[in-house]
Protein backbone atom coordinates (compact mmCIF):
# COMPACT_ATOMS: atom_id res chain seq x y z
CA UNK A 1 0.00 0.00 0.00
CA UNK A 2 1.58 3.68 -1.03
CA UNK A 3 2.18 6.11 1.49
CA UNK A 4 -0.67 8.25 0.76
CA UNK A 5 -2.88 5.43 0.73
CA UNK A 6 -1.92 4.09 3.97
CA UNK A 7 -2.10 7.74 5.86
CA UNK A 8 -5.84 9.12 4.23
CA UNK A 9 -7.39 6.03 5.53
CA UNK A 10 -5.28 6.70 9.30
CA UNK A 11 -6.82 10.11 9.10
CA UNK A 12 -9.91 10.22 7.44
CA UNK A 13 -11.28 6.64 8.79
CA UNK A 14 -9.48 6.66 12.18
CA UNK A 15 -7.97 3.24 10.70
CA UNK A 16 -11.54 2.05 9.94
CA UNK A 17 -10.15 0.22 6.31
CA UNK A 18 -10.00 -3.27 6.95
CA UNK A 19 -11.36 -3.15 10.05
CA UNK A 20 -14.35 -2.72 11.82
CA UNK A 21 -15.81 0.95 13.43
CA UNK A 22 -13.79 2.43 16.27
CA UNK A 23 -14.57 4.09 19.12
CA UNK A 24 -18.31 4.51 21.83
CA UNK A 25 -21.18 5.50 21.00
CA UNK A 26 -22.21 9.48 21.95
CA UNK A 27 -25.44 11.27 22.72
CA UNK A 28 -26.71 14.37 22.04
CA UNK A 29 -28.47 14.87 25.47
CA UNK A 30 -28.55 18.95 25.70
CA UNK A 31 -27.92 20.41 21.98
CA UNK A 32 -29.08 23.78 23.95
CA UNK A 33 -27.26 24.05 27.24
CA UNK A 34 -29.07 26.11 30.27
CA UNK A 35 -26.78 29.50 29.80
CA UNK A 36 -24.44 30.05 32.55
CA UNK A 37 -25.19 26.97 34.63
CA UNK A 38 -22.03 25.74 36.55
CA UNK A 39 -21.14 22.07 36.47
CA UNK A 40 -21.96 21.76 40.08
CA UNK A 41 -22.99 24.33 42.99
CA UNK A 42 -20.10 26.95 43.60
CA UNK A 43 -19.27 30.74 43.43
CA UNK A 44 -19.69 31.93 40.23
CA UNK A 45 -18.12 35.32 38.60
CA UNK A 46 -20.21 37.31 35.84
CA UNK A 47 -19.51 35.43 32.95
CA UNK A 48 -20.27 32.15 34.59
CA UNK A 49 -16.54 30.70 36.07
CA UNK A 50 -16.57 28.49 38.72
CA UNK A 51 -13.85 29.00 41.29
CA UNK A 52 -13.04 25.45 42.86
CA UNK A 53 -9.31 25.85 43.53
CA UNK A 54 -6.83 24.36 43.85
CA UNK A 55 -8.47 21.16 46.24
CA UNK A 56 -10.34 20.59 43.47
CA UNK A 57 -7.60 18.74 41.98
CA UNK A 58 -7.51 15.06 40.88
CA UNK A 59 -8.11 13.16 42.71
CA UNK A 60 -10.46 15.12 44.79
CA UNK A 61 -11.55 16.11 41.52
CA UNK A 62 -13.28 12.90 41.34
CA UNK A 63 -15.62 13.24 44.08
CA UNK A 64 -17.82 15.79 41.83
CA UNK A 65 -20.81 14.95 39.74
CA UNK A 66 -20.15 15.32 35.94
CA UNK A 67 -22.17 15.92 33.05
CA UNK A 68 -22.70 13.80 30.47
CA UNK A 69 -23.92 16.63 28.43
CA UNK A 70 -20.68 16.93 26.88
CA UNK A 71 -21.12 14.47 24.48
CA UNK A 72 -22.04 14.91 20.77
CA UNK A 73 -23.21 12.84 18.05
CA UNK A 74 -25.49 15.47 15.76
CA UNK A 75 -23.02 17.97 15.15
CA UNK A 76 -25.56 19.60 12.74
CA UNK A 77 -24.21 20.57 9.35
CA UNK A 78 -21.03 20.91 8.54
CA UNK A 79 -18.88 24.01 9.65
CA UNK A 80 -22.66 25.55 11.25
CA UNK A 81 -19.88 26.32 14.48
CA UNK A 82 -16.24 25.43 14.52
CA UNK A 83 -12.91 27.29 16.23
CA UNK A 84 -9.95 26.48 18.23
CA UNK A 85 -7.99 27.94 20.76
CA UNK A 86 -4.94 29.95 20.24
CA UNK A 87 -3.15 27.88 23.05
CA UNK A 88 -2.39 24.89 23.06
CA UNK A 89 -2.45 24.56 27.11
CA UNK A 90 -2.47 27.61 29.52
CA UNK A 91 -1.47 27.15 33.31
CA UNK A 92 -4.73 27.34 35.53
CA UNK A 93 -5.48 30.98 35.94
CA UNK A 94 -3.89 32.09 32.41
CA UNK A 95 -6.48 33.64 29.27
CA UNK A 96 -6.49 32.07 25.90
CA UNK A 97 -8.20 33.42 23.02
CA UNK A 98 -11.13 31.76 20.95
CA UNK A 99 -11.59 31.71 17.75
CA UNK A 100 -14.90 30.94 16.30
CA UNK A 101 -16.81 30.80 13.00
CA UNK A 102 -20.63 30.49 12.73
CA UNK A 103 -23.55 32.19 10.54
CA UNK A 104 -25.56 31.80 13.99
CA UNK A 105 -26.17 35.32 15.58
CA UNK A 106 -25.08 33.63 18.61
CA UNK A 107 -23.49 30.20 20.56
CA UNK A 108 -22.86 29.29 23.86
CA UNK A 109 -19.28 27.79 24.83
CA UNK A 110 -18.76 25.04 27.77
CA UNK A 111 -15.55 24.09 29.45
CA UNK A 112 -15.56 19.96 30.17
CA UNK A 113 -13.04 18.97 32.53
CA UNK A 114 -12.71 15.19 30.96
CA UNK A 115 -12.06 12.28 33.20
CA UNK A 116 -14.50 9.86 34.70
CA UNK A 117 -16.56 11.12 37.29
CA UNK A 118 -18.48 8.22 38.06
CA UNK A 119 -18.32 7.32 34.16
CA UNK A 120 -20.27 10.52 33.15
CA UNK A 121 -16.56 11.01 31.71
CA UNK A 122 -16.43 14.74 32.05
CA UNK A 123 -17.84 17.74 34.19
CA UNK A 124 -18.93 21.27 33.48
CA UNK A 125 -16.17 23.99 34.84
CA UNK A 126 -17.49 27.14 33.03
CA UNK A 127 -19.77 28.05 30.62
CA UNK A 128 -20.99 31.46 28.84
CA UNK A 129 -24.18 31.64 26.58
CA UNK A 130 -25.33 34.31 24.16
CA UNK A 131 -21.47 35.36 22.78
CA UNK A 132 -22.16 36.77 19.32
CA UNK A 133 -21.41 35.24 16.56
CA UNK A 134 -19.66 35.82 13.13
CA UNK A 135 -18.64 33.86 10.09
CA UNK A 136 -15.27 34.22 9.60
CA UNK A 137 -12.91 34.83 6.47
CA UNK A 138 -12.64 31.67 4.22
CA UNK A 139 -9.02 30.12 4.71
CA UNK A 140 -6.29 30.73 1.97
CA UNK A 141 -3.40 28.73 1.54
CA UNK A 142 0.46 29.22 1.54
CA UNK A 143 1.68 28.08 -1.96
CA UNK A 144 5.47 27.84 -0.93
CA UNK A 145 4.46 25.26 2.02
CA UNK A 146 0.58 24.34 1.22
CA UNK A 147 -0.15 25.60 4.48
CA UNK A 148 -3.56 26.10 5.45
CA UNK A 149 -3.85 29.80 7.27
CA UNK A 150 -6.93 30.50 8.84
CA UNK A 151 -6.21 34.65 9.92
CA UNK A 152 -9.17 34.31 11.93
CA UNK A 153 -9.98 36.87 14.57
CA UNK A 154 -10.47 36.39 18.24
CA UNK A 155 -13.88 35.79 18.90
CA UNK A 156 -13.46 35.69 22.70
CA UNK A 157 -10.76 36.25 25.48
CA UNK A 158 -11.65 33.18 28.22
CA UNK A 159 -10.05 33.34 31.49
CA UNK A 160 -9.27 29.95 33.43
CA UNK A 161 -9.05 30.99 36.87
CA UNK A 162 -10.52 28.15 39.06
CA UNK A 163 -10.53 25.70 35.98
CA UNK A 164 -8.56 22.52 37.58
CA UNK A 165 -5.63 20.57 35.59
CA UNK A 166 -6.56 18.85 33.22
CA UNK A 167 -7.61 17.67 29.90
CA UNK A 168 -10.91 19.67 28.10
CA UNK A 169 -13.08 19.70 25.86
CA UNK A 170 -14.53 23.19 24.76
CA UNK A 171 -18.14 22.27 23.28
CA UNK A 172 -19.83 25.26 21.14
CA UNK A 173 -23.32 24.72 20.64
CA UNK A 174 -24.85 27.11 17.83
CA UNK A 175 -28.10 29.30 20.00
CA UNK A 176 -30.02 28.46 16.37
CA UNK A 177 -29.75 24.77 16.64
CA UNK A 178 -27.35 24.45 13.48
CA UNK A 179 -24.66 22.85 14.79
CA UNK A 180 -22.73 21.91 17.54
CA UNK A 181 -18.04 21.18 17.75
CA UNK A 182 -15.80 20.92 19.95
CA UNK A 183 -12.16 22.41 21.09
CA UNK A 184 -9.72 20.86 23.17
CA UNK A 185 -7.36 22.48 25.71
CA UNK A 186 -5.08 21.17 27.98
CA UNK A 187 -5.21 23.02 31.80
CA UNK A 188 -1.36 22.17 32.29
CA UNK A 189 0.52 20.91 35.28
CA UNK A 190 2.94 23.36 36.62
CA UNK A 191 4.74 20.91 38.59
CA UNK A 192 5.05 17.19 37.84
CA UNK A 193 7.07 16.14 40.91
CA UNK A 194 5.81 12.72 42.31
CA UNK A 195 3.32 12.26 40.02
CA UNK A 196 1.79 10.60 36.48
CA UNK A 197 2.18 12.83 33.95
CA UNK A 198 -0.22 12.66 30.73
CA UNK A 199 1.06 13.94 27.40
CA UNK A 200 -1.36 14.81 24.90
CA UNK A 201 -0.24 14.60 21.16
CA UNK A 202 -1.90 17.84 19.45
CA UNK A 203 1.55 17.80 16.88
CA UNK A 204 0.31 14.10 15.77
CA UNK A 205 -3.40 15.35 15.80
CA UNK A 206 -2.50 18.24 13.70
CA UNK A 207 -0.49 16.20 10.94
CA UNK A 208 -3.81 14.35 10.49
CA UNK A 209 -6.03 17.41 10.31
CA UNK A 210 -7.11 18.10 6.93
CA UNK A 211 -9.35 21.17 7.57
CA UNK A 212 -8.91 23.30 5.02
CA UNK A 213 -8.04 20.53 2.41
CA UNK A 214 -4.44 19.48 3.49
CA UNK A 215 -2.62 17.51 6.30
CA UNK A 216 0.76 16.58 6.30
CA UNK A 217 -0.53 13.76 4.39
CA UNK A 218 -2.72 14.60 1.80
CA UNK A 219 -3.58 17.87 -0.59
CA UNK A 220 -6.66 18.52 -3.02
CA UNK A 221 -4.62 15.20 -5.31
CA UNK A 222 -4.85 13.06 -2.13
CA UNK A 223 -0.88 11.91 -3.24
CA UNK A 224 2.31 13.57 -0.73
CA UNK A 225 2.79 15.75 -4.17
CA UNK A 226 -0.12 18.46 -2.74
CA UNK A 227 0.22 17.87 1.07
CA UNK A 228 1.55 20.37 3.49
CA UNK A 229 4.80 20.59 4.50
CA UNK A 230 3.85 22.77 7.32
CA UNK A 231 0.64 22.79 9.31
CA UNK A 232 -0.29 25.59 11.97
CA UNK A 233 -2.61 25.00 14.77
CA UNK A 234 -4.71 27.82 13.77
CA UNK A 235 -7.53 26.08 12.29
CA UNK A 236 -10.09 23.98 13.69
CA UNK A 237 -9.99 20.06 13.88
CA UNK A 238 -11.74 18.00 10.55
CA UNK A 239 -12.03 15.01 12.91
CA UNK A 240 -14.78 13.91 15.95
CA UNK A 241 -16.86 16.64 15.58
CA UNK A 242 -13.50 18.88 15.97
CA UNK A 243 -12.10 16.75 19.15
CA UNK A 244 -9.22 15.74 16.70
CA UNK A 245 -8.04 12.48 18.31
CA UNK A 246 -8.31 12.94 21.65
CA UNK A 247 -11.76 10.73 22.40
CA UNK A 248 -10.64 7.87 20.28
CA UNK A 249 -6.83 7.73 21.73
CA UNK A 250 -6.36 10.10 24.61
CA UNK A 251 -10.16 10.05 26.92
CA UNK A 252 -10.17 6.15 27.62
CA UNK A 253 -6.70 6.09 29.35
CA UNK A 254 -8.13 9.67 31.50
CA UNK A 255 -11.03 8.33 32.67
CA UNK A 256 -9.15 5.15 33.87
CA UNK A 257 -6.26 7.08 35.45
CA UNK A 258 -8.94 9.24 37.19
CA UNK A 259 -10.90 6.49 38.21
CA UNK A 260 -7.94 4.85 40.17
CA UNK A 261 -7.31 7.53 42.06
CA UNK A 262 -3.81 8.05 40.88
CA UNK A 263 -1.65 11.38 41.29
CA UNK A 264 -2.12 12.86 37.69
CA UNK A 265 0.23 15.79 35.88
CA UNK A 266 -1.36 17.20 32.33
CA UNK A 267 1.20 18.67 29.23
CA UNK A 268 1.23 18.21 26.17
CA UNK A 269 4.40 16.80 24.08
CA UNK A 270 4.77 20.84 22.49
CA UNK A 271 5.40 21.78 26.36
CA UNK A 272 7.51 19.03 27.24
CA UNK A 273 9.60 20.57 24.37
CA UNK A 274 9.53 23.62 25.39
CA UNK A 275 10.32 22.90 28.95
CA UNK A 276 13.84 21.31 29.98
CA UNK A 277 13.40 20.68 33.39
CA UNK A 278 8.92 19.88 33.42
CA UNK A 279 9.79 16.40 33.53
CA UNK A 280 11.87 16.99 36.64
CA UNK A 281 10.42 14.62 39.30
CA UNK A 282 7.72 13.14 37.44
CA UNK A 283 7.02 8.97 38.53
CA UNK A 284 5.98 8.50 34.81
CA UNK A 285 5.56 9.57 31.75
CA UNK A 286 2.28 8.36 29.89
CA UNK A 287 2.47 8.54 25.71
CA UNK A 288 -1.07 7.29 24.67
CA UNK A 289 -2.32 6.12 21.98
CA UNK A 290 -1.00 7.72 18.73
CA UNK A 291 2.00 10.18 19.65
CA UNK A 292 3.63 9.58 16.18
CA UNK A 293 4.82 13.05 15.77
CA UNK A 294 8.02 14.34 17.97
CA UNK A 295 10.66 17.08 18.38
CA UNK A 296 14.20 16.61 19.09
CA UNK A 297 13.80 18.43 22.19
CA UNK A 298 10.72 16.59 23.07
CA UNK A 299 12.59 13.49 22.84
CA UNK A 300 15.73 14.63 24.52
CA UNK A 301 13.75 16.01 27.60
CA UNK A 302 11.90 12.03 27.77
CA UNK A 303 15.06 10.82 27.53
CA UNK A 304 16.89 12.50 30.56
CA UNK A 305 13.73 11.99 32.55
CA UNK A 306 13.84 8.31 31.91
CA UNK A 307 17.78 8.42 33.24
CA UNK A 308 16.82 10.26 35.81
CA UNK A 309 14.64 7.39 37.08
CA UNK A 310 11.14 8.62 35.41
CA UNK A 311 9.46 5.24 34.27
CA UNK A 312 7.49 5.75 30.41
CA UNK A 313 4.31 4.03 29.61
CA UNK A 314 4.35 3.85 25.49
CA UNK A 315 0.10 2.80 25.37
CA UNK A 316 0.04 3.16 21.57
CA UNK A 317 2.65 1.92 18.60
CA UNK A 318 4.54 4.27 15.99
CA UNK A 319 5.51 6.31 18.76
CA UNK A 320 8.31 9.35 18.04
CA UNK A 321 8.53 8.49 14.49
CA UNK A 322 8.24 11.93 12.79
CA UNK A 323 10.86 13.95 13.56
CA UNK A 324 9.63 17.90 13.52
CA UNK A 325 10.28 21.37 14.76
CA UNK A 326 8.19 23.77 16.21
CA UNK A 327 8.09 27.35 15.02
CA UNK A 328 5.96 30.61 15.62
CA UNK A 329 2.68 30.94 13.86
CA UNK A 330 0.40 33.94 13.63
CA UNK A 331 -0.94 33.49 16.92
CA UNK A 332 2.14 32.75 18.83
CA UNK A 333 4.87 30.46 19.47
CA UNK A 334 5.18 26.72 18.82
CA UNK A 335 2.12 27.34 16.68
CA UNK A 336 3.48 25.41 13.23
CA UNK A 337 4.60 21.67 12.97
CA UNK A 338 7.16 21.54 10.74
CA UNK A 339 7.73 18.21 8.94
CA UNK A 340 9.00 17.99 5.03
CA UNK A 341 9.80 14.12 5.72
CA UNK A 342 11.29 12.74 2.27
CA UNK A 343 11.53 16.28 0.57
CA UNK A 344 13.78 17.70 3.63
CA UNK A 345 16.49 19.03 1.21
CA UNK A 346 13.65 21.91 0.49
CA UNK A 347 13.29 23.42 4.56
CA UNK A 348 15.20 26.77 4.65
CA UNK A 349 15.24 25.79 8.41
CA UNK A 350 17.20 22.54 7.66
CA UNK A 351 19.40 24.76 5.58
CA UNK A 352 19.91 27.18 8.30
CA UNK A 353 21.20 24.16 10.81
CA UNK A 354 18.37 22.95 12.42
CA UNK A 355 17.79 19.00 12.38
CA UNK A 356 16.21 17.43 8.99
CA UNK A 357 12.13 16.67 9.83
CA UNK A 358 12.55 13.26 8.39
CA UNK A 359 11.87 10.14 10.61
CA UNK A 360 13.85 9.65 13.40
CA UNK A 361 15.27 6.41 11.95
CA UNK A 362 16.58 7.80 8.77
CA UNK A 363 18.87 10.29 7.38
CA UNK A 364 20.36 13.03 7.89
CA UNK A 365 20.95 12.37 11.78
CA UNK A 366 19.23 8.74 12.18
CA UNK A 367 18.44 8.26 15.57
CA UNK A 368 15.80 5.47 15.45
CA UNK A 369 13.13 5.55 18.15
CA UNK A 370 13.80 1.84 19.58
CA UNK A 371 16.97 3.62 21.67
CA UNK A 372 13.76 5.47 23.92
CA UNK A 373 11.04 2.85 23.07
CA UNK A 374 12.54 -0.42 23.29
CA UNK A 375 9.96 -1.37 20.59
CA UNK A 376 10.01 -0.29 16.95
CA UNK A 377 7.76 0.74 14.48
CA UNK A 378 7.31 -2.21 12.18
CA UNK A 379 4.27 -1.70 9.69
CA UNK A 380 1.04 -1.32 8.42
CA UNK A 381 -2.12 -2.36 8.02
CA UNK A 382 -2.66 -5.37 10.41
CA UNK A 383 -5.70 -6.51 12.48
CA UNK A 384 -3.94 -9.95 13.93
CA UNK A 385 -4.89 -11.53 17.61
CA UNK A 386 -2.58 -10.37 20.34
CA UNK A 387 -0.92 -13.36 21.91
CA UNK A 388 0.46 -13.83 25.79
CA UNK A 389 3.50 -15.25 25.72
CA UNK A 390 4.47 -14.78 29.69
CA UNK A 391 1.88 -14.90 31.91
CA UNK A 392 3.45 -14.67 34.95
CA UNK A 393 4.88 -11.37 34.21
CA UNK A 394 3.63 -8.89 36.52
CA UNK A 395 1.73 -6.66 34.16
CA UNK A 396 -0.65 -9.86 33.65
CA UNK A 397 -0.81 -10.58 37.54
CA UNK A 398 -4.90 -10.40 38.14
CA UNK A 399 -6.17 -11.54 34.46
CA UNK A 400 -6.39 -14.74 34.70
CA UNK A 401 -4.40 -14.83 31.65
CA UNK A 402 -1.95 -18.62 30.42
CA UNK A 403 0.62 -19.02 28.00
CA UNK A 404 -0.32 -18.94 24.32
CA UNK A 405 -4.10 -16.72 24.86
CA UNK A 406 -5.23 -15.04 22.23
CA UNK A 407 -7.18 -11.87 22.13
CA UNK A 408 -8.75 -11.32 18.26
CA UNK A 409 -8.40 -7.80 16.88
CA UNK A 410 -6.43 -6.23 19.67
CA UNK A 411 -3.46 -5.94 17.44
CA UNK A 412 -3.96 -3.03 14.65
CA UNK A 413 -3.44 -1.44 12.93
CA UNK A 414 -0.25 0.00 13.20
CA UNK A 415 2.27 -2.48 15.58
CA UNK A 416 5.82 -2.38 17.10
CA UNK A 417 8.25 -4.57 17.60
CA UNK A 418 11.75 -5.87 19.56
CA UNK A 419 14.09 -5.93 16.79
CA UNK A 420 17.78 -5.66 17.89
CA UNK A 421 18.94 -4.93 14.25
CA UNK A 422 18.07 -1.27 15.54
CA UNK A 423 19.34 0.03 18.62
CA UNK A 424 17.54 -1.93 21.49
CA UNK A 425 17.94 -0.89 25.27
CA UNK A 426 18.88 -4.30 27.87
CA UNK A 427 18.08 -6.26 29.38
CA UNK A 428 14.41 -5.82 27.69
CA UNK A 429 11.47 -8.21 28.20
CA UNK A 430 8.56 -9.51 25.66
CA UNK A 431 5.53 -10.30 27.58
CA UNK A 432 3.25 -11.01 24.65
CA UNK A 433 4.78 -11.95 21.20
CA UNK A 434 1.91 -12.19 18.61
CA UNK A 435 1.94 -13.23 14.60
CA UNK A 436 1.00 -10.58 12.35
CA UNK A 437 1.11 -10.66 8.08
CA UNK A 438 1.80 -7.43 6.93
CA UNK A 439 1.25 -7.07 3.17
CA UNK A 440 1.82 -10.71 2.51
CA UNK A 441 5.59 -10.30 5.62
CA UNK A 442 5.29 -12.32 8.54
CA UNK A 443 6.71 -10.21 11.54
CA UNK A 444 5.61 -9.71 15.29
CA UNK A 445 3.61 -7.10 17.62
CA UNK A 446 5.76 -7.68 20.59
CA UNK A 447 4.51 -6.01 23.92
CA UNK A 448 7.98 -4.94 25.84
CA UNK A 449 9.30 -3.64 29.13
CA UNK A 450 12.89 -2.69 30.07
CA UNK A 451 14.52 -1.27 32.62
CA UNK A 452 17.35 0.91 32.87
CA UNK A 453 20.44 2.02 35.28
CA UNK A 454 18.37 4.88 36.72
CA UNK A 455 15.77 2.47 37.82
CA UNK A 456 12.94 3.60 35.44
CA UNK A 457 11.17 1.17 33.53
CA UNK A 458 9.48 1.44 29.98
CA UNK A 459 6.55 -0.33 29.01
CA UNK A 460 5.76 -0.14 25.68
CA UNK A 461 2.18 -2.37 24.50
CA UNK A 462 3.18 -2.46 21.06
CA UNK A 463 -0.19 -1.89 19.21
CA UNK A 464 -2.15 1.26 18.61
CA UNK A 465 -5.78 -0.14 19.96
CA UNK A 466 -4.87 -0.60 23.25
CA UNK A 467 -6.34 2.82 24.61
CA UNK A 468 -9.05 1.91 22.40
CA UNK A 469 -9.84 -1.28 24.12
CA UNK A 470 -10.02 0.11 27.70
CA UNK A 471 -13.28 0.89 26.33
CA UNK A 472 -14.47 -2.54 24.89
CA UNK A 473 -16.92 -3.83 25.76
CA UNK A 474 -18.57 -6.02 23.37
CA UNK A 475 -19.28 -2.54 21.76
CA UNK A 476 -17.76 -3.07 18.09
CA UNK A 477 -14.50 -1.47 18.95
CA UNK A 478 -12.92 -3.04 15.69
CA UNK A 479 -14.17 -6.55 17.15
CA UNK A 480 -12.32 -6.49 20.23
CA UNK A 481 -14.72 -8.54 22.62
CA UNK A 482 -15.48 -7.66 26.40
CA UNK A 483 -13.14 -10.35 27.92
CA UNK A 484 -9.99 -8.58 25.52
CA UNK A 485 -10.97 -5.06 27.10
CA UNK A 486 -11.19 -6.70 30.71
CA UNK A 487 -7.38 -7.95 30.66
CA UNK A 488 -6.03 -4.78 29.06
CA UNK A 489 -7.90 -2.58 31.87
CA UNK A 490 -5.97 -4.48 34.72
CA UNK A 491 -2.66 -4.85 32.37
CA UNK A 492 -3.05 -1.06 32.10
CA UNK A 493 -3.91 -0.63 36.15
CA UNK A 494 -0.88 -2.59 36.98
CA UNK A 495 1.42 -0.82 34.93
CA UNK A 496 0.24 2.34 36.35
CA UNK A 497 0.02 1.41 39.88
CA UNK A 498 3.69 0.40 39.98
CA UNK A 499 5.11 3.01 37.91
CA UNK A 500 3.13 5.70 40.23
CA UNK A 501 4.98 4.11 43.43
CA UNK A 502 8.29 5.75 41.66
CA UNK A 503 11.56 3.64 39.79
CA UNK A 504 9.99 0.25 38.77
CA UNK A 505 13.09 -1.37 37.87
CA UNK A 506 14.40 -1.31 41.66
CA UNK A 507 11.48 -3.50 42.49
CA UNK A 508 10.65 -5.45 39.42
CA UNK A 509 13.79 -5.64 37.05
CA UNK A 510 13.30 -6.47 33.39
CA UNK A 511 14.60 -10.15 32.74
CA UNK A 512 15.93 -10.50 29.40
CA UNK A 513 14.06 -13.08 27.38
CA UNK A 514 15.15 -12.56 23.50
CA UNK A 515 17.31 -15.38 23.72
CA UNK A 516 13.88 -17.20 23.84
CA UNK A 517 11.53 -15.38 21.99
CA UNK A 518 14.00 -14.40 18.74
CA UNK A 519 16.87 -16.58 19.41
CA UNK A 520 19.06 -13.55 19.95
CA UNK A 521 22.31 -13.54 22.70
């Protein structure tokens, strides 16, 4: 399958070809929100805020009612009401700008605190009804770079004093009934000292996003000739009702983390860039489920946290593939993902000194992602039964789980592997080793954990549905059946339970096992 091939149906079907439908079924229960009503009882400032402080953090958090109102699955016709933000995550406390487009006179904007909250899976923080609307300028497109520029002007200035950490989504419903979106925001963690930290992806979201008629993928030709070689996050999302992929890859894992009570941190992967020292204390690192696209800096900052005895959970495959950079957009800094991939001879940046935005595995600079991962990225498309090879591993302890089980569908549709031909961190241990066919080559999805002189441990699952099966539950989630999502909920609790306790190689050290599993000294 060609490369353009292969990436339209990752963004445009959410890996739907040659497999079944992804992701849970969402209502539509309040397509006209009661204006200014607060999540739950609390002061309130004119425009609607609530102020829970700082206590009000996970997993205290928790303890609140939520609001399944969030959810939509009539999102009226298309482009009725669509924005984003012009941050990508603000500190609690900190303004970011929206910027919306709608022929309504009018739409009212909610802030959803997503988690779990009893498994209404988010709560109302703040809302504000009756903010006029306008449609905005049509977006025109950069002919040296194909990138789509919205120049959209700020609709309205929201302030996030009292919002909690965490992960949102901003819903905007339309006051004439025409349409309802979302856009997502990160609340950031300040501090990540002693805790789980979750890194949202919006630089692999945005490489997907073809609003506007291009992704890093794809032009008007659907063929890498047309697509961008830049993308800005100025524009809203084309995918989930403008969510990008945060409910398919990013929610499941929340709500579970939430719901066990652990210590949570929130950033993104553009602040861990940004950032040298954020990682600085953290007990883990969590990259869900598709976190394809990375910086050098990003990776660099992982790395030292990992040495510095910061255990990674890798919950997804194809992991820091893309090498990128982030530059200034319009709206600010670190506002355009820069990736020309096989045509990096052409980036005046590249020219100027800065790495080449190919993958991290090939040239110029090849620094292939197994040195951080353990695992590699190995192919695509594959829907193949995920196999336990060592039960007794810790990861499985609880599930019930013997040698040689098979799980149908978990595997897909992008898969790592352990293959020492690349650089592979020791001693390094596959847990579950299963078959796959890959456009007629036989290979393996190998599920992995290794541990390291710092103490930190990386667990890396080695196929991109397993945030999607947290939520399986005989619901058609590609035909991954209720007992599959059952073992990869405690796999998942384990992992996260031990990594949260701090270093998990001082207590459970990674037992080398290639010898076994490849044959390899």
């Amino acid at each position: 399958m060609t490369e353009p091939t292969r990436r339209r149906i990752l963004g445009l079907g959410l890996m739907a070809a040659a497999v079944t439908s992804c992701g849970t079924q969402r209502s539509d229960a309040a397509a006209h929100p009661t204006p200014d009503a607060p999540g739950t009882p609390g002061p309130a400032d004119p425009s609607g805020a609530r102020h829970p402080g700082p206590e009000d953090a996970a997993p205290d958090e928790q303890s609140l009612p939520g609001n399944a109102d969030w959810q939509i699955t009539d999102p009226g016709a298309p482009g009725a009401v669509e924005g984003f933000a012009d941050r990508v995550s603000v500190l609690p406390g900190e303004s970011f700008g929206l910027h919306v487009s709608t022929a309504a006179a009018a739409f009212t904007v909610s802030a959803y605190r997503m988690g779990w909250y009893g498994g209404a899976r988010g709560r109302l923080v703040w809302r504000r009804a009756h903010v006029p609307g306008a449609k905005q300028a049509a977006p025109h497109v950069d002919p040296a770079t194909r990138t789509v520029l919205t120049g959209w002007q700020r609709t309205l200035a929201v302030d996030t004093a009292g919002w909690p950490e965490g992960a949102y989504l901003l819903r905007l419903d339309a006051e004439d009934g025409s349409g309802r979106s979302y856009v997502p925001l990160t609340v950031r963690s300040a501090t990540t000292a002693g805790r789980t930290v979750v890194m949202g992806a919006p630089a692999t979201w945005q490489a997907y996003n073809e609003w506007g008629g291009y992704s890093l993928y794809n032009g008007p030709t659907g063929t890498l000739a047309t697509r961008s070689l830049r993308v800005v996050l100025d524009r809203p999302h084309d995918y989930d009702h403008g969510a990008g992929r945060f409910l398919v890859y990013e929610a499941p894992l929340i709500a579970l983390a939430e719901q066990l009570g652990l210590p949570l941190a929130y950033t993104t992967g553009i602040d861990v860039a940004r950032e040298p020292g954020l990682l600085h204390g953290a007990s883990a690192l969590l990259s869900l489920g598709h976190d394809e696209y990375w910086s050098p800096e990003q990776r660099a900052h992982v790395t030292a946290a990992r040495d510095a005895g910061t255990n990674l959970v890798i919950l997804g495959a194809n992991c820091c593939f893309r090498r990128v950079r982030f530059e200034p957009g319009e709206l600010g800094p670190d506002r355009t993902v820069v990736c020309y991939k096989d045509a990096w001879a052409q980036d005046p940046g590249h020219q100027a000194g800065a790495p080449a935005t190919t993958d991290f595995r090939t040239g110029p600079g090849a620094d292939p992602e197994s040195s951080l991962l353990g695992v590699i990225y190995d192919g695509y498309p594959v829907d193949a039964p995920y196999v336990v090879t060592s039960p007794e591993h810790w990861a499985f302890e609880g599930t019930g789980v013997t040698a040689g089980v098979s799980f149908p569908h978990l595997v897909g549709v992008e898969y790592d592997r352990v293959d020492t031909a690349f650089p592979t961190p020791r001693p390094i241990e596959v847990i579950a080793h299963s078959p796959v066919v890959c456009e007629g080559r036989r290979s393996h999805s190998d599920t992995a954990y290794y541990t390291v002189p710092s103490g930190a441990g990386v667990f890396a699952t080695g196929t991109m549905r397993w945030v999607e099966a947290l939520d399986a539950h005989g619901s058609g989630v590609h035909g991954i059946d209720a007992h599959a999502g059952d073992v990869v909920r405690k796999v998942t609790e384990n992992v996260l339970r031990l990594f949260a306790a701090g270093p998990a190689g001082r207590t459970h050290p990674a037992r080398d096992n290639l010898a076994t599993v490849y044959g390899t000294a």
